[in-house]
Protein backbone atom coordinates (compact mmCIF):
# COMPACT_ATOMS: atom_id res chain seq x y z
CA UNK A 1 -17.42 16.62 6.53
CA UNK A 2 -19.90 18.04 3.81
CA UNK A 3 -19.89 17.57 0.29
CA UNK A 4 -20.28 21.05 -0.98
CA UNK A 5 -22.21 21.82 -3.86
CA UNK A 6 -21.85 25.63 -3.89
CA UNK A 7 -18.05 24.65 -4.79
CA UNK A 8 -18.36 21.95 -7.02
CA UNK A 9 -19.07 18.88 -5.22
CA UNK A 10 -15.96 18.77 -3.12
CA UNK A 11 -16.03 17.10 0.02
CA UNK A 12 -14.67 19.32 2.60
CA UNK A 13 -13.69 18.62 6.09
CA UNK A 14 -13.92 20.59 9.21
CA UNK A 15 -10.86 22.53 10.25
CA UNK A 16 -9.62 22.43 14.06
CA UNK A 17 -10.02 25.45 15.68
CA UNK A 18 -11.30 27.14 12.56
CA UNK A 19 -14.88 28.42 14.25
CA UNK A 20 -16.72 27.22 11.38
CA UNK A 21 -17.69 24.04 12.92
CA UNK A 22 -21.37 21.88 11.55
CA UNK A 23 -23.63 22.34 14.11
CA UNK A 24 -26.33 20.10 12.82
CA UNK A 25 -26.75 17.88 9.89
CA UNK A 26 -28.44 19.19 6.69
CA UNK A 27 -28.54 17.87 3.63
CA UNK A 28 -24.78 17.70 2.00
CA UNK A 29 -23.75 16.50 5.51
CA UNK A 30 -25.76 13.03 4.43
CA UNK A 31 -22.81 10.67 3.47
CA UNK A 32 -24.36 7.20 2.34
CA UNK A 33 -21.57 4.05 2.49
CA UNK A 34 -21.77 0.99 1.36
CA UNK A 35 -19.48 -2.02 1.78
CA UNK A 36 -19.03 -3.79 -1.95
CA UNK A 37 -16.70 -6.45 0.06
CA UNK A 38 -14.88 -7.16 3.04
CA UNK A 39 -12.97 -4.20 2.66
CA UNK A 40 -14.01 -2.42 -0.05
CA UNK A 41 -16.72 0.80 -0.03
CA UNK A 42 -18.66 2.95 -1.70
CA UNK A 43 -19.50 6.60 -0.79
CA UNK A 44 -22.35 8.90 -2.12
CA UNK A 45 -23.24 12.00 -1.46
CA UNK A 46 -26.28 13.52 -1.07
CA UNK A 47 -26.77 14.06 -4.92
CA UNK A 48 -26.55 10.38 -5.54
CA UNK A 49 -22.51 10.50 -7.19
CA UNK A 50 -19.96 8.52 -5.95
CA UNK A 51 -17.35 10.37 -3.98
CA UNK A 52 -14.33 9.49 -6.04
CA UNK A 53 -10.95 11.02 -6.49
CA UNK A 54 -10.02 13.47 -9.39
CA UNK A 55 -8.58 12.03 -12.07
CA UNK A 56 -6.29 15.12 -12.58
CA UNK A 57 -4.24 17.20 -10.10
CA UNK A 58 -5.64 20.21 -8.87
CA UNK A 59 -3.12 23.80 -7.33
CA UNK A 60 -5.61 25.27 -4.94
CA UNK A 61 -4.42 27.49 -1.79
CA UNK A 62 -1.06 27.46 -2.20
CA UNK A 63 -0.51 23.22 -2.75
CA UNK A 64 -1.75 21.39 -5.67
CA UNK A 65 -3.28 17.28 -5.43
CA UNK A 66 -6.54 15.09 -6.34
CA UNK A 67 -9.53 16.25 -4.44
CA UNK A 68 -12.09 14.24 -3.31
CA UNK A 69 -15.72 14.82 -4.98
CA UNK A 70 -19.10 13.64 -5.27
CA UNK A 71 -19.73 13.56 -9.35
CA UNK A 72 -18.11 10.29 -9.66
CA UNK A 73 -21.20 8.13 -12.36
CA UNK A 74 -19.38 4.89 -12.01
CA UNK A 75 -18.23 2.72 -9.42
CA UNK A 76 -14.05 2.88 -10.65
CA UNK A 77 -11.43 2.87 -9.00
CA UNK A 78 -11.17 6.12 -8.08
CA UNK A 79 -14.51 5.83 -6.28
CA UNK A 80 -13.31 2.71 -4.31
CA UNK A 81 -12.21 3.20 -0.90
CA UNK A 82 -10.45 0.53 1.26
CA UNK A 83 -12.17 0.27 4.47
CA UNK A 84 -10.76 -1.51 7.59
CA UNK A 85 -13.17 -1.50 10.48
CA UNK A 86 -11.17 -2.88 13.92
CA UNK A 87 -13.36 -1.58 16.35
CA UNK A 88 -16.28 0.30 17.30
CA UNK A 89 -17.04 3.03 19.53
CA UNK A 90 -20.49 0.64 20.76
CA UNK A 91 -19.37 -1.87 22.87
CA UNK A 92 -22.37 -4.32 22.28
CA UNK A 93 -20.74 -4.40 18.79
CA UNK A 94 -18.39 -7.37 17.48
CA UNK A 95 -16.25 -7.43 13.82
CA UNK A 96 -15.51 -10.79 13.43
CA UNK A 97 -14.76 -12.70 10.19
CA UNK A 98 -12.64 -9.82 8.92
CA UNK A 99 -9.00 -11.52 8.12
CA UNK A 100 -5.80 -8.58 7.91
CA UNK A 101 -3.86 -11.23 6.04
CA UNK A 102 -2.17 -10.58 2.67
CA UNK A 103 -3.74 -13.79 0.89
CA UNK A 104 -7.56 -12.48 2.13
CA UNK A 105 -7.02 -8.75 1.27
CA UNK A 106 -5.26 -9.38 -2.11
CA UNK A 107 -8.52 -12.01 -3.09
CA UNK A 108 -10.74 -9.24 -1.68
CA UNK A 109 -8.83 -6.41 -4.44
CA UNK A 110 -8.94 -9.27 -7.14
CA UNK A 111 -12.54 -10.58 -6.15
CA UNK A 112 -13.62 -6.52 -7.22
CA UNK A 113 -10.95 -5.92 -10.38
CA UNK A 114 -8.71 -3.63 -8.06
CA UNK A 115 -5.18 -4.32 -9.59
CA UNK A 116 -2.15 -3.45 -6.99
CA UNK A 117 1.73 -3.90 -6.70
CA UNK A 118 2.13 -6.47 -4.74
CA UNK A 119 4.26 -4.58 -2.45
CA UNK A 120 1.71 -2.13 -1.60
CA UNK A 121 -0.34 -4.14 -0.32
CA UNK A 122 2.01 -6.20 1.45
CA UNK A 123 2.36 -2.35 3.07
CA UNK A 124 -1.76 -2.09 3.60
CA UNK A 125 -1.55 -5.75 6.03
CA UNK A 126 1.80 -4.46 7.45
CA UNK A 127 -0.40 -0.91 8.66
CA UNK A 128 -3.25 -2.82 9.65
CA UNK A 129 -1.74 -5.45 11.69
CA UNK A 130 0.67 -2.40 13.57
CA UNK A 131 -2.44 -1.23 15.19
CA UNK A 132 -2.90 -1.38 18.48
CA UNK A 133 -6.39 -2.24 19.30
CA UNK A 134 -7.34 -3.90 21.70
C-alpha cells in the first residue's frame, strides 16, 4: 500500500492482477506504526499525519464510504486502529502476554478513551478467538 499524495493523501492498496504492482519502496510506501497499547495502533505516513478514517462519506468509482488518509493532526478515534498480532511469519518470534478475553480488550479500549457497545466487542473476542492459528 502507498499513501498517495498526488491524490490527496489516500492510502491506496495494490489491486490483484491489476499490473500496476510496487516494485520497490519509495517514499509514500514508508508506513510508520506504533502500538499505543496492547491492541491499539497508530499509523503515519510518510508526511508525518496519522492515517485516520474520513469523518464524512465519500461516492468515488461507482460506491460511496470513509477512505482511509494520512492528514489525520490528532491521535482520535478515527486514527486508532485495533491491532491483533497472533502470529508471525519469523519463527524465532513469540507473542505472549497478549490476552483475547473480553475483560482485557474492553480495559485496553477504556485504558485509551475508546468508548464501544458492549456487544461489539463481545463480537471483536468472538473473531479473534475463531481463528485458527496454530
Amino acid at each position: 500500500m502507498s499513501i498517495r499524495d498526488d491524490i490527496g493523501y489516500i492510502l491506496q492498496v495494490q489491486a490483484p492482477y491489476s499490473a500496476d504492482w510496487i516494485t520497490a519502496v519509495g517514499r509514500d510506501e514508508i508506513i510508520g506504526f506504533k502500538l499505543q497499547g496492547t491492541f491499539i495502533a497508530q499509523f503515519t505516513g510518510f508526511n508525518g499525519k496519522f492515517v485516520a478514517l474520513n469523518d464524512n462519506a465519500e461516492s468515488h468509482d461507482n460506491h460511496s464510504g470513509f477512505r482511509v488518509r494520512s492528514v489525520g493532526d490528532t491521535f482520535n478515534q478515527n486514527a486508532q486502529w485495533f491491532v491483533a498480532i497472533r502470529k508471525s511469519l519469523q519463527p524465532h518470534i513469540q507473542f505472549i502476554g497478549a490476552q483475547f478475553d473480553f475483560e482485557s480488550i474492553q480495559n485496553e479500549l477504556k485504558n485509551l478513551d475508546i468508548a464501544l457497545d458492549h456487544n461489539l466487542v463481545e463480537q471483536v473476542v468472538s473473531q479473534l478467538k475463531s481463528q485458527d492459528f496454530p
